[in-house]
PDB file of N, CA and C in Angstrom:
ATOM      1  N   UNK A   1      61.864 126.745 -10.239  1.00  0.00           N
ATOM      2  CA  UNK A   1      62.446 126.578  -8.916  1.00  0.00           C
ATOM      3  C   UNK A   1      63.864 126.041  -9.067  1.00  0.00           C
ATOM      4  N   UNK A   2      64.541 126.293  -8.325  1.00  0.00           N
ATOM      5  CA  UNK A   2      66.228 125.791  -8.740  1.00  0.00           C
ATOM      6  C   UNK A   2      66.736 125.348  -6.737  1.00  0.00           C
ATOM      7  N   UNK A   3      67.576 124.813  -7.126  1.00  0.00           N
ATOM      8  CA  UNK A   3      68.109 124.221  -5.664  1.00  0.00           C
ATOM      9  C   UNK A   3      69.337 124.365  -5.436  1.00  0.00           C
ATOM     10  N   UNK A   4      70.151 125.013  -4.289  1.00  0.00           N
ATOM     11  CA  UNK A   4      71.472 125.391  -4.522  1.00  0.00           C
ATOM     12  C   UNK A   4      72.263 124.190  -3.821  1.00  0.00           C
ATOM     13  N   UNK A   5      73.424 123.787  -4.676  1.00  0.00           N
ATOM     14  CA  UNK A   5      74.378 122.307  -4.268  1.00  0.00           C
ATOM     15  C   UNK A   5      75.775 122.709  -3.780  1.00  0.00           C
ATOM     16  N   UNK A   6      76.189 122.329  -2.716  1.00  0.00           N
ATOM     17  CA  UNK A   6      77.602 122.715  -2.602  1.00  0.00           C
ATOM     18  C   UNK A   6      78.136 121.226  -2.443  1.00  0.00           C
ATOM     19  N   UNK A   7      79.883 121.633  -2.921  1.00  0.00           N
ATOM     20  CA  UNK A   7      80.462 120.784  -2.983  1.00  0.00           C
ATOM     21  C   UNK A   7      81.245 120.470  -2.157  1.00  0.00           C
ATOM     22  N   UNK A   8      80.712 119.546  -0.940  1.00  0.00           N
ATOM     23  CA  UNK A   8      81.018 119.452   0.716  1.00  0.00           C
ATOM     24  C   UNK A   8      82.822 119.323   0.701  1.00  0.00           C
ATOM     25  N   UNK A   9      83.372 118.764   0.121  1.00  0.00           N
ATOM     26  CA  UNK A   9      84.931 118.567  -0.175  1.00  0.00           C
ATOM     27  C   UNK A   9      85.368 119.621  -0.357  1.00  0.00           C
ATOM     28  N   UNK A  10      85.009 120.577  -1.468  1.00  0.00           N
ATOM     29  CA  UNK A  10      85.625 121.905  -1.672  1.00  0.00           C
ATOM     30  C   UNK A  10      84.860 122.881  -0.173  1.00  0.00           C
ATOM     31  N   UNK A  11      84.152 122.522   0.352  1.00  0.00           N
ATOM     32  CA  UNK A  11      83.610 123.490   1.603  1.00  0.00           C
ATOM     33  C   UNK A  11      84.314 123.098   2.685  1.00  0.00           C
ATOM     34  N   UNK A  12      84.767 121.851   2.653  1.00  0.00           N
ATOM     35  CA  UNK A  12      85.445 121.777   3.948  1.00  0.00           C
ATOM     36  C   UNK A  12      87.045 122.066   3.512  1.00  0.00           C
ATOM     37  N   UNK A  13      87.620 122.138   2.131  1.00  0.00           N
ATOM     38  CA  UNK A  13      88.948 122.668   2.186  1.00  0.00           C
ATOM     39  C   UNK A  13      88.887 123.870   1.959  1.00  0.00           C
ATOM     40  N   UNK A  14      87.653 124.868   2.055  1.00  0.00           N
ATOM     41  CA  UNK A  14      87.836 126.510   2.110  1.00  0.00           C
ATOM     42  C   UNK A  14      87.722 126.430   3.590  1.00  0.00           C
ATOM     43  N   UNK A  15      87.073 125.609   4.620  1.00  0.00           N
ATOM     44  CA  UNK A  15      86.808 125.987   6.370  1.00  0.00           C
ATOM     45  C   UNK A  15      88.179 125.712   6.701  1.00  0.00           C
ATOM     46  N   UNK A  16      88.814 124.505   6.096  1.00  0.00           N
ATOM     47  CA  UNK A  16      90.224 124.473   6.723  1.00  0.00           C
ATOM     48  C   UNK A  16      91.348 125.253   6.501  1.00  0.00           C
ATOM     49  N   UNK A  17      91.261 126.178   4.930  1.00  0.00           N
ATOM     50  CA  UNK A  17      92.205 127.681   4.641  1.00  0.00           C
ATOM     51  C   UNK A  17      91.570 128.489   5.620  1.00  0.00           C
ATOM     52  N   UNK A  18      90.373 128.885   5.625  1.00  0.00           N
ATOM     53  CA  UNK A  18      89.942 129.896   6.950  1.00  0.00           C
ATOM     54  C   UNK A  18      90.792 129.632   7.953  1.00  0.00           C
ATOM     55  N   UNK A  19      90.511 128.348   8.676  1.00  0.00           N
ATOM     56  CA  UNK A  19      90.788 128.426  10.184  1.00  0.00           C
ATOM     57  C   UNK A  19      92.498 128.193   9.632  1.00  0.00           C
ATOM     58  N   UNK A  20      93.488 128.191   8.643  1.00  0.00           N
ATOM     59  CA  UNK A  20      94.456 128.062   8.647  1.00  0.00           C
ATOM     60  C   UNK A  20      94.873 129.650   8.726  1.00  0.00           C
ATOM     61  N   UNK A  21      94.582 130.462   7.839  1.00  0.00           N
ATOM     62  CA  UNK A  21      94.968 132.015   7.529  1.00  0.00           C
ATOM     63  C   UNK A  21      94.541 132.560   8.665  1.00  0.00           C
ATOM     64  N   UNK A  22      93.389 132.306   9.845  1.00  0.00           N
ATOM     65  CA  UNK A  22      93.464 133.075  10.659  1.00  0.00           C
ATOM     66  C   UNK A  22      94.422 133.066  11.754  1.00  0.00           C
ATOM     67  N   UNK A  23      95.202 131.582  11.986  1.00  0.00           N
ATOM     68  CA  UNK A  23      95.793 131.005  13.039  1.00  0.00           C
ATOM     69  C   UNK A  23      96.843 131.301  12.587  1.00  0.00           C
ATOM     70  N   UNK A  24      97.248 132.530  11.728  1.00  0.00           N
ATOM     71  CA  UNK A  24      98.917 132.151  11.017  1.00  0.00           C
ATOM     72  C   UNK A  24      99.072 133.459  10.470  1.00  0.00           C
ATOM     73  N   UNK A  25      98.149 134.382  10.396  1.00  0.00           N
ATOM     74  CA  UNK A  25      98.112 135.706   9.771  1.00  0.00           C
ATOM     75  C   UNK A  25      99.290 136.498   9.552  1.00  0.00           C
ATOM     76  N   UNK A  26     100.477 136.198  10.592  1.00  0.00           N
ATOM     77  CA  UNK A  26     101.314 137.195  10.440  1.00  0.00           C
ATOM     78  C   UNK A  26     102.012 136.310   9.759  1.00  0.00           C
ATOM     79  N   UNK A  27     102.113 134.533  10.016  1.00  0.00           N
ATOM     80  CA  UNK A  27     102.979 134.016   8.580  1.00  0.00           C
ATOM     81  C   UNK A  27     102.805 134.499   7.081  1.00  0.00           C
ATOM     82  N   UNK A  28     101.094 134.465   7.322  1.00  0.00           N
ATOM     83  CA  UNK A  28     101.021 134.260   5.732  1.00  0.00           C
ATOM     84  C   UNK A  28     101.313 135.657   5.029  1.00  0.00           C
ATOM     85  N   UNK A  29     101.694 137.383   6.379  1.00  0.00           N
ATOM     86  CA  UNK A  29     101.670 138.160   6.115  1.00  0.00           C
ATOM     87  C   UNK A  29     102.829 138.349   5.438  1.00  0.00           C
ATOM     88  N   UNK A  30     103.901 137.721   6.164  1.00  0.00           N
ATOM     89  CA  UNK A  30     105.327 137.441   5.764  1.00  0.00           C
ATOM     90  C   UNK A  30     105.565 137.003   4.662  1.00  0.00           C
ATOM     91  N   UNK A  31     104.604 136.157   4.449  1.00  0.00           N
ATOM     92  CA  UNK A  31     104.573 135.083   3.207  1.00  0.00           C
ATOM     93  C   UNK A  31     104.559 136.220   1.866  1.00  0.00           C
ATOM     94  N   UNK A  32     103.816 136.818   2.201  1.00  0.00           N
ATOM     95  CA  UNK A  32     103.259 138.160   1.060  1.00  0.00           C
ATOM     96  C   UNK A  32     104.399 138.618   0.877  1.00  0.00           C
ATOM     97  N   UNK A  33     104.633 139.101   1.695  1.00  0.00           N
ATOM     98  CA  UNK A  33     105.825 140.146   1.495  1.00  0.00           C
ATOM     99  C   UNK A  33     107.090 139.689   0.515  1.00  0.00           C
ATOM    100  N   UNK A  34     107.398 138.161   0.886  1.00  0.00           N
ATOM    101  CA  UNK A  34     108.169 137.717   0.191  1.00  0.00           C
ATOM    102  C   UNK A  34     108.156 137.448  -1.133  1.00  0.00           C
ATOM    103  N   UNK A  35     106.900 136.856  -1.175  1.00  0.00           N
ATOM    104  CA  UNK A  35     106.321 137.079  -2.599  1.00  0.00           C
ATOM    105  C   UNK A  35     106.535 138.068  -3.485  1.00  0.00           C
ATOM    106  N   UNK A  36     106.293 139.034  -2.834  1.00  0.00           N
ATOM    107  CA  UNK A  36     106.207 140.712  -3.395  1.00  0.00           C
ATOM    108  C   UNK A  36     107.416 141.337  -3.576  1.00  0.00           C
ATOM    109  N   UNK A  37     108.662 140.603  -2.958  1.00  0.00           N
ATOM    110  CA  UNK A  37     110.000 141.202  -2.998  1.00  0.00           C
ATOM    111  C   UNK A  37     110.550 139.953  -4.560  1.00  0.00           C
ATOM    112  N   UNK A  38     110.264 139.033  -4.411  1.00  0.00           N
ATOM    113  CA  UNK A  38     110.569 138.005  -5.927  1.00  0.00           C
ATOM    114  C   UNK A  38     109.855 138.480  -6.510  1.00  0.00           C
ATOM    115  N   UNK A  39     108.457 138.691  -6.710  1.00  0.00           N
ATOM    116  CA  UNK A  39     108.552 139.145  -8.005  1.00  0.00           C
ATOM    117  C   UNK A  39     108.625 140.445  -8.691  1.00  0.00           C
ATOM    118  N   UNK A  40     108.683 141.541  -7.262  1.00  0.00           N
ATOM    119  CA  UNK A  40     109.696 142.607  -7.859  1.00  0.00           C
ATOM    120  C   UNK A  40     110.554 142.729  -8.578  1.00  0.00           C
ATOM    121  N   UNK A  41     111.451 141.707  -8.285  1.00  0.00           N
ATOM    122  CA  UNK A  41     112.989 141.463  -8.773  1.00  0.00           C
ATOM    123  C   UNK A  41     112.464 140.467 -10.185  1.00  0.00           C
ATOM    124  N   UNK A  42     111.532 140.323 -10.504  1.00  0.00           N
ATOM    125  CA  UNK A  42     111.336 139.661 -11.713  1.00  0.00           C
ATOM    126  C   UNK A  42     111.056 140.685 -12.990  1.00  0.00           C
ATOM    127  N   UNK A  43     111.790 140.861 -13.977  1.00  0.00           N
ATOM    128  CA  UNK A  43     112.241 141.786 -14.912  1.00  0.00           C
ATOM    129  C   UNK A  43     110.068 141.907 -15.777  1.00  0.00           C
ATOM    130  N   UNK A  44     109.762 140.414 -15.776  1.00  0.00           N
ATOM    131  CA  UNK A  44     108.965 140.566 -16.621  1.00  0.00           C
ATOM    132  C   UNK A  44     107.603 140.288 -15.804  1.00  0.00           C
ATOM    133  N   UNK A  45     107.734 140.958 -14.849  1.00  0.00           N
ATOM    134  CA  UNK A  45     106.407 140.760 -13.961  1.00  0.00           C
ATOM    135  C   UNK A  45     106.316 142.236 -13.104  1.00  0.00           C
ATOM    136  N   UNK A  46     105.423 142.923 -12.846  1.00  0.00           N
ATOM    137  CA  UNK A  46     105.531 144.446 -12.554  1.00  0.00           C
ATOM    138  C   UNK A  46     104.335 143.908 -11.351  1.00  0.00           C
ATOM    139  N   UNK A  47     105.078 144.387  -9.932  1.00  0.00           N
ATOM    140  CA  UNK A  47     104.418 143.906  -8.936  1.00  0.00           C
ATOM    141  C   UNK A  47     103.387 145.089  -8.079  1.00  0.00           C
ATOM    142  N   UNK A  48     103.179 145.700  -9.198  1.00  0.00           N
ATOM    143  CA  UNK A  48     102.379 147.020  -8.549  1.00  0.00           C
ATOM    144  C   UNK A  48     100.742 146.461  -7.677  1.00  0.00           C
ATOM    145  N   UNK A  49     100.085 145.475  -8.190  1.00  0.00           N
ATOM    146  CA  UNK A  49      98.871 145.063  -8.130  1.00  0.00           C
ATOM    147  C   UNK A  49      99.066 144.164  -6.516  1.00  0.00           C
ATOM    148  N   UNK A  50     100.044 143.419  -6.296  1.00  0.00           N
ATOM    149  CA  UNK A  50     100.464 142.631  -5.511  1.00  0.00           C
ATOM    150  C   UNK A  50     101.187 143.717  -4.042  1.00  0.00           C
ATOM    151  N   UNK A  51     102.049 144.691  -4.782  1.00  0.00           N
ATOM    152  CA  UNK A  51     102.372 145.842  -3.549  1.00  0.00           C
ATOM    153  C   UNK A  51     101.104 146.687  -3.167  1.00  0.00           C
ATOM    154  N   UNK A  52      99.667 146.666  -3.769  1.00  0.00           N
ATOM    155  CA  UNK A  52      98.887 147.487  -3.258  1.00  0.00           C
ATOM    156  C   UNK A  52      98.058 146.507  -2.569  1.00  0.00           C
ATOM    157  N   UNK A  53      98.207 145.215  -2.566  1.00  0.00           N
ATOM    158  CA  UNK A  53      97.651 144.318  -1.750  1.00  0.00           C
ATOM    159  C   UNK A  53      97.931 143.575  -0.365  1.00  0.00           C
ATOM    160  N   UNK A  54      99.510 144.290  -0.137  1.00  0.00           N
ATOM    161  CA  UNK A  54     100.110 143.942   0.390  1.00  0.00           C
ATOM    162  C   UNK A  54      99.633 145.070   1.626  1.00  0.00           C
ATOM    163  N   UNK A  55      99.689 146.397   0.962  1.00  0.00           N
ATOM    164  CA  UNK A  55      99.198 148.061   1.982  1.00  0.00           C
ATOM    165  C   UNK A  55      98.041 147.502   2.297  1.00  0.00           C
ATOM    166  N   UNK A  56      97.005 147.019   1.756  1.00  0.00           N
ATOM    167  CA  UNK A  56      95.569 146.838   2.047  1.00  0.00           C
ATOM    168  C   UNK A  56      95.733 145.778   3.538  1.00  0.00           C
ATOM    169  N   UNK A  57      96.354 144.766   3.028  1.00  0.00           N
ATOM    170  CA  UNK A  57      96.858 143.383   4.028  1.00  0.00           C
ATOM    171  C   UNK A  57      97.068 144.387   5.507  1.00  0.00           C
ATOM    172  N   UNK A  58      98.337 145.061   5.292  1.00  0.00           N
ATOM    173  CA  UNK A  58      98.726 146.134   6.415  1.00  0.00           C
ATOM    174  C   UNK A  58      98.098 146.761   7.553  1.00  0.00           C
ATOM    175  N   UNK A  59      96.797 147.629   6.352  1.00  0.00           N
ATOM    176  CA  UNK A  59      95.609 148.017   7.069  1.00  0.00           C
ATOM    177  C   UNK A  59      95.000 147.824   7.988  1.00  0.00           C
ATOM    178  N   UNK A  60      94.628 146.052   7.413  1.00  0.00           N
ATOM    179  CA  UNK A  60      93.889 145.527   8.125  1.00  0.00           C
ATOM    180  C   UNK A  60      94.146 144.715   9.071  1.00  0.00           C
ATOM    181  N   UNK A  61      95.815 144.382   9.115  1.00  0.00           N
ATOM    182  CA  UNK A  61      96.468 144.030  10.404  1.00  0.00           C
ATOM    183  C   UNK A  61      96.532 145.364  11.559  1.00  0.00           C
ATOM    184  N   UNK A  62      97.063 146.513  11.014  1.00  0.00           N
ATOM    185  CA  UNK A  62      97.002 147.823  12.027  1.00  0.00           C
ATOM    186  C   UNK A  62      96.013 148.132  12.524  1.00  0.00           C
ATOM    187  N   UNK A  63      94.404 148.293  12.111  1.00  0.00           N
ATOM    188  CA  UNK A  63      93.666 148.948  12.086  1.00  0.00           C
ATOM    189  C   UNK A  63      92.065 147.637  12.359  1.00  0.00           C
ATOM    190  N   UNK A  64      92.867 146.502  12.693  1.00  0.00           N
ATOM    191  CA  UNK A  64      91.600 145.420  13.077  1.00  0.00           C
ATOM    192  C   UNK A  64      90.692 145.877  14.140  1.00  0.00           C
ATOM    193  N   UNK A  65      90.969 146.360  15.130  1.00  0.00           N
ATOM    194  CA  UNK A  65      90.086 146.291  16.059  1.00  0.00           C
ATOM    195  C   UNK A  65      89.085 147.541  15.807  1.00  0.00           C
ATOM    196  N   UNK A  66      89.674 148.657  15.281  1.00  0.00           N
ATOM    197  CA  UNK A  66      88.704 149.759  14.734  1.00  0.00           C
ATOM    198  C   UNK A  66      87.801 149.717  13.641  1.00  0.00           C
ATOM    199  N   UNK A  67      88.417 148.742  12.754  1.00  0.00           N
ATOM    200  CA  UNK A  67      87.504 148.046  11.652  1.00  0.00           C
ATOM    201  C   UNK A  67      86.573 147.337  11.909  1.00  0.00           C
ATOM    202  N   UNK A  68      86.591 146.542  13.255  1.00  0.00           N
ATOM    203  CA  UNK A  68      85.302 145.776  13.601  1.00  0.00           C
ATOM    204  C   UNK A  68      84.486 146.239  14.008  1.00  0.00           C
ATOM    205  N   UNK A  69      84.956 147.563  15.317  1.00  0.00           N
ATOM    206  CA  UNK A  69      83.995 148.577  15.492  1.00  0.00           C
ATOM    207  C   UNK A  69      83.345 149.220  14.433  1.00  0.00           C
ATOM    208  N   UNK A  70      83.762 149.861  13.311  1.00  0.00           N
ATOM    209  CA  UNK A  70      83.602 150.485  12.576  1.00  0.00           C
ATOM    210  C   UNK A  70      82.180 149.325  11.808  1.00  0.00           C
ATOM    211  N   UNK A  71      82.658 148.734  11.309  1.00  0.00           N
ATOM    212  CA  UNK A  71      81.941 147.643  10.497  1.00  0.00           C
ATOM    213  C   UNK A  71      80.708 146.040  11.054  1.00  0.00           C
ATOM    214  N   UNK A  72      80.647 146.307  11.739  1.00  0.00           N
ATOM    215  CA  UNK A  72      80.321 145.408  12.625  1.00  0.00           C
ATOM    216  C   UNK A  72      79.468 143.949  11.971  1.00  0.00           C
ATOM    217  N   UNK A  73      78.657 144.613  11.463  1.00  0.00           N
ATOM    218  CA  UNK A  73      78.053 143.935  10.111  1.00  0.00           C
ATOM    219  C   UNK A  73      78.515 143.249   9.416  1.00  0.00           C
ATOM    220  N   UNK A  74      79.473 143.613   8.255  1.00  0.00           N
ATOM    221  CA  UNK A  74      80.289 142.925   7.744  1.00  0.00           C
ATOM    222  C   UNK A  74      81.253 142.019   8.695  1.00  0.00           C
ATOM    223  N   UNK A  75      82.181 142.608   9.662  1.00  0.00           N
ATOM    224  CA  UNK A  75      82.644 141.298  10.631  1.00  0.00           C
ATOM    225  C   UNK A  75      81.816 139.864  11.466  1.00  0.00           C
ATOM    226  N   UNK A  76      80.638 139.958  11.284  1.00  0.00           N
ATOM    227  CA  UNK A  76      79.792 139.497  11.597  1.00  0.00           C
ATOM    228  C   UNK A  76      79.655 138.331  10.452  1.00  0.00           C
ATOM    229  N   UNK A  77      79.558 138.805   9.288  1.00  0.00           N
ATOM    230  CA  UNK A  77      78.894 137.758   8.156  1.00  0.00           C
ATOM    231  C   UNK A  77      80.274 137.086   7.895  1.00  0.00           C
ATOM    232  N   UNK A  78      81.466 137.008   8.536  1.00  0.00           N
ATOM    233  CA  UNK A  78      82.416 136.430   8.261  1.00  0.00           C
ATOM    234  C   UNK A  78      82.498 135.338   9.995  1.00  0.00           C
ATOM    235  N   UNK A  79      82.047 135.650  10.902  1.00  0.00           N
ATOM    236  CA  UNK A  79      82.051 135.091  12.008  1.00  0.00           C
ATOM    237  C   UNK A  79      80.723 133.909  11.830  1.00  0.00           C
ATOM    238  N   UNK A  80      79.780 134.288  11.091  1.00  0.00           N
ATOM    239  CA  UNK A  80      78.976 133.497  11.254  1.00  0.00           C
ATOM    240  C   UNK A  80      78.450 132.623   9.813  1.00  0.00           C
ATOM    241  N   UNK A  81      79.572 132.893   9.296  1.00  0.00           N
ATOM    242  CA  UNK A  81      79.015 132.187   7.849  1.00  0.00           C
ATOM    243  C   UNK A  81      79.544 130.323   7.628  1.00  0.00           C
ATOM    244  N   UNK A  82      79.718 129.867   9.007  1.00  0.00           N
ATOM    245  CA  UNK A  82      79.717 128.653   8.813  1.00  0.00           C
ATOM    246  C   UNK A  82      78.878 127.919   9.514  1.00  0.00           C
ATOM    247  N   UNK A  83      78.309 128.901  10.393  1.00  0.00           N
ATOM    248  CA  UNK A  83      76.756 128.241  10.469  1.00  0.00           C
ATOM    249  C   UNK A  83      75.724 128.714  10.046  1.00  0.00           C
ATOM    250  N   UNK A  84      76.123 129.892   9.097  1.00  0.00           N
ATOM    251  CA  UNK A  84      74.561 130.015   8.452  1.00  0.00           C
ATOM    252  C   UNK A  84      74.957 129.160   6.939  1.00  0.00           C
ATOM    253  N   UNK A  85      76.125 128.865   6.910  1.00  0.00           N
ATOM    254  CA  UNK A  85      76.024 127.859   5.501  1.00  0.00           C
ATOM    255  C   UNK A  85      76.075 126.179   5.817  1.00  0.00           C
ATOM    256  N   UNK A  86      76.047 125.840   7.173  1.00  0.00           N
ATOM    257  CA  UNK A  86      75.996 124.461   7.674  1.00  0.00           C
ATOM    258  C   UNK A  86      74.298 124.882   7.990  1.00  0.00           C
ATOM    259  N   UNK A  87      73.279 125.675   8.066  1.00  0.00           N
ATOM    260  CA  UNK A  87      71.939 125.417   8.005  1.00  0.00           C
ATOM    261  C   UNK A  87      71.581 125.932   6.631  1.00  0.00           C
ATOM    262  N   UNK A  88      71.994 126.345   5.976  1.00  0.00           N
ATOM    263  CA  UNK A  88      71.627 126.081   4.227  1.00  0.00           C
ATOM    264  C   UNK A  88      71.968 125.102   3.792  1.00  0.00           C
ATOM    265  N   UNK A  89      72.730 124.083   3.844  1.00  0.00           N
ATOM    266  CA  UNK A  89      73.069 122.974   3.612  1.00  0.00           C
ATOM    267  C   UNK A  89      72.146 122.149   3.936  1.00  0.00           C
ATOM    268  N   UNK A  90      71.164 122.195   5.056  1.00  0.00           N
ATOM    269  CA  UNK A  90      70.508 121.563   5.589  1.00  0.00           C
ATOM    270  C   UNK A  90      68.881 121.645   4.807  1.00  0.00           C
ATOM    271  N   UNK A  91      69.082 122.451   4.079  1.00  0.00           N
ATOM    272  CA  UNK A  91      67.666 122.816   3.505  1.00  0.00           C
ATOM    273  C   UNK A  91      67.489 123.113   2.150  1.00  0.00           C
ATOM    274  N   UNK A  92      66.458 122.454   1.089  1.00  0.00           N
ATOM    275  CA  UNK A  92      66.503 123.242   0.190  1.00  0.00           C
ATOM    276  C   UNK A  92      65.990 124.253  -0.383  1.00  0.00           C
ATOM    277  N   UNK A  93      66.731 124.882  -1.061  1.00  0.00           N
ATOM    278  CA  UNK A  93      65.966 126.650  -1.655  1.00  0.00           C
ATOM    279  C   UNK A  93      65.629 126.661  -2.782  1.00  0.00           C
ATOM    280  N   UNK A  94      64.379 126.740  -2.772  1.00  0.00           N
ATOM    281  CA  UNK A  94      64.013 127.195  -3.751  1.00  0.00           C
ATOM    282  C   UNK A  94      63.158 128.998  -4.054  1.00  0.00           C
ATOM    283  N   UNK A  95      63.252 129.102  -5.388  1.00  0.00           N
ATOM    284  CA  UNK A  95      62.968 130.530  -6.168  1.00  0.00           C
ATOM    285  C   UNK A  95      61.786 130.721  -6.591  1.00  0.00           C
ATOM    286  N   UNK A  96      60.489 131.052  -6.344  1.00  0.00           N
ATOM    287  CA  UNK A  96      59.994 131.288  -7.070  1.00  0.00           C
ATOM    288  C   UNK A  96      60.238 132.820  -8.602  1.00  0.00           C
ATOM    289  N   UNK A  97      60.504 132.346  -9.162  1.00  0.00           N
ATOM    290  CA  UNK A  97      61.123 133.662 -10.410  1.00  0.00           C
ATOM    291  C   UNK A  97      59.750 134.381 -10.659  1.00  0.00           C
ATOM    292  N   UNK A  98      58.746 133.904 -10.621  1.00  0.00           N
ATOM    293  CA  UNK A  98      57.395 134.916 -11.422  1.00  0.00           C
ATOM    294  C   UNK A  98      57.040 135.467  -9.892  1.00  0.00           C
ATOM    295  N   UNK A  99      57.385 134.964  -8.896  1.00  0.00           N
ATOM    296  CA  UNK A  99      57.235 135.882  -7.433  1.00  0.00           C
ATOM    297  C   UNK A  99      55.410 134.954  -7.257  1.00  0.00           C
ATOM    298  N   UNK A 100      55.434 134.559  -7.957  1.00  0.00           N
ATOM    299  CA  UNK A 100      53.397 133.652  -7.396  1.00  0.00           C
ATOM    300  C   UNK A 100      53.721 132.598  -6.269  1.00  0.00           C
TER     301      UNK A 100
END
């Protein structure tokens, strides 16, 4: 049987990047971009991985409201995953591994 532990400090500074990146999206979109233009211009850094993350970012600013339609499910487990992980917190889990 095993018991899963979170580390309430690191959970409450990932709830406070959430509710920060959502309240700021087009900063932090900006933010990217800038990023992506320095280290373009950086001789020994090739920003191909970072410019295709940037199109993806894009996407999903253009194309939000059809994506939720589209996906509903998945937008869902992001709407509700701080209270289904504030009632796992609340309980412990255990495994049976041989399934008895």
């Amino acid at each position: 049987m095993g018991e899963i532990k979170v580390n309430k400090k690191k959970l409450q500074a990932i709830s406070e990047l959430e509710k920060s990146f959502k309240l700021n999206i087009q900063e932090e979109h900006d933010d990217l971009i800038e990023l992506c233009t320095q280290m373009s211009n950086d001789e020994q850094f090739t920003a191909g991985c970072v410019e295709g993350f940037i199109e993806l970012f894009n996407i999903l600013i253009k194309y939000e409201e059809q994506l939720i339609v589209a996906f509903p499910e998945l937008f869902k487990s992001f709407t509700t995953y701080d209270s289904e992980l504030s009632n796992l917190l609340k309980k412990k889990i255990h495994t049976d591994l041989d399934g008895k």
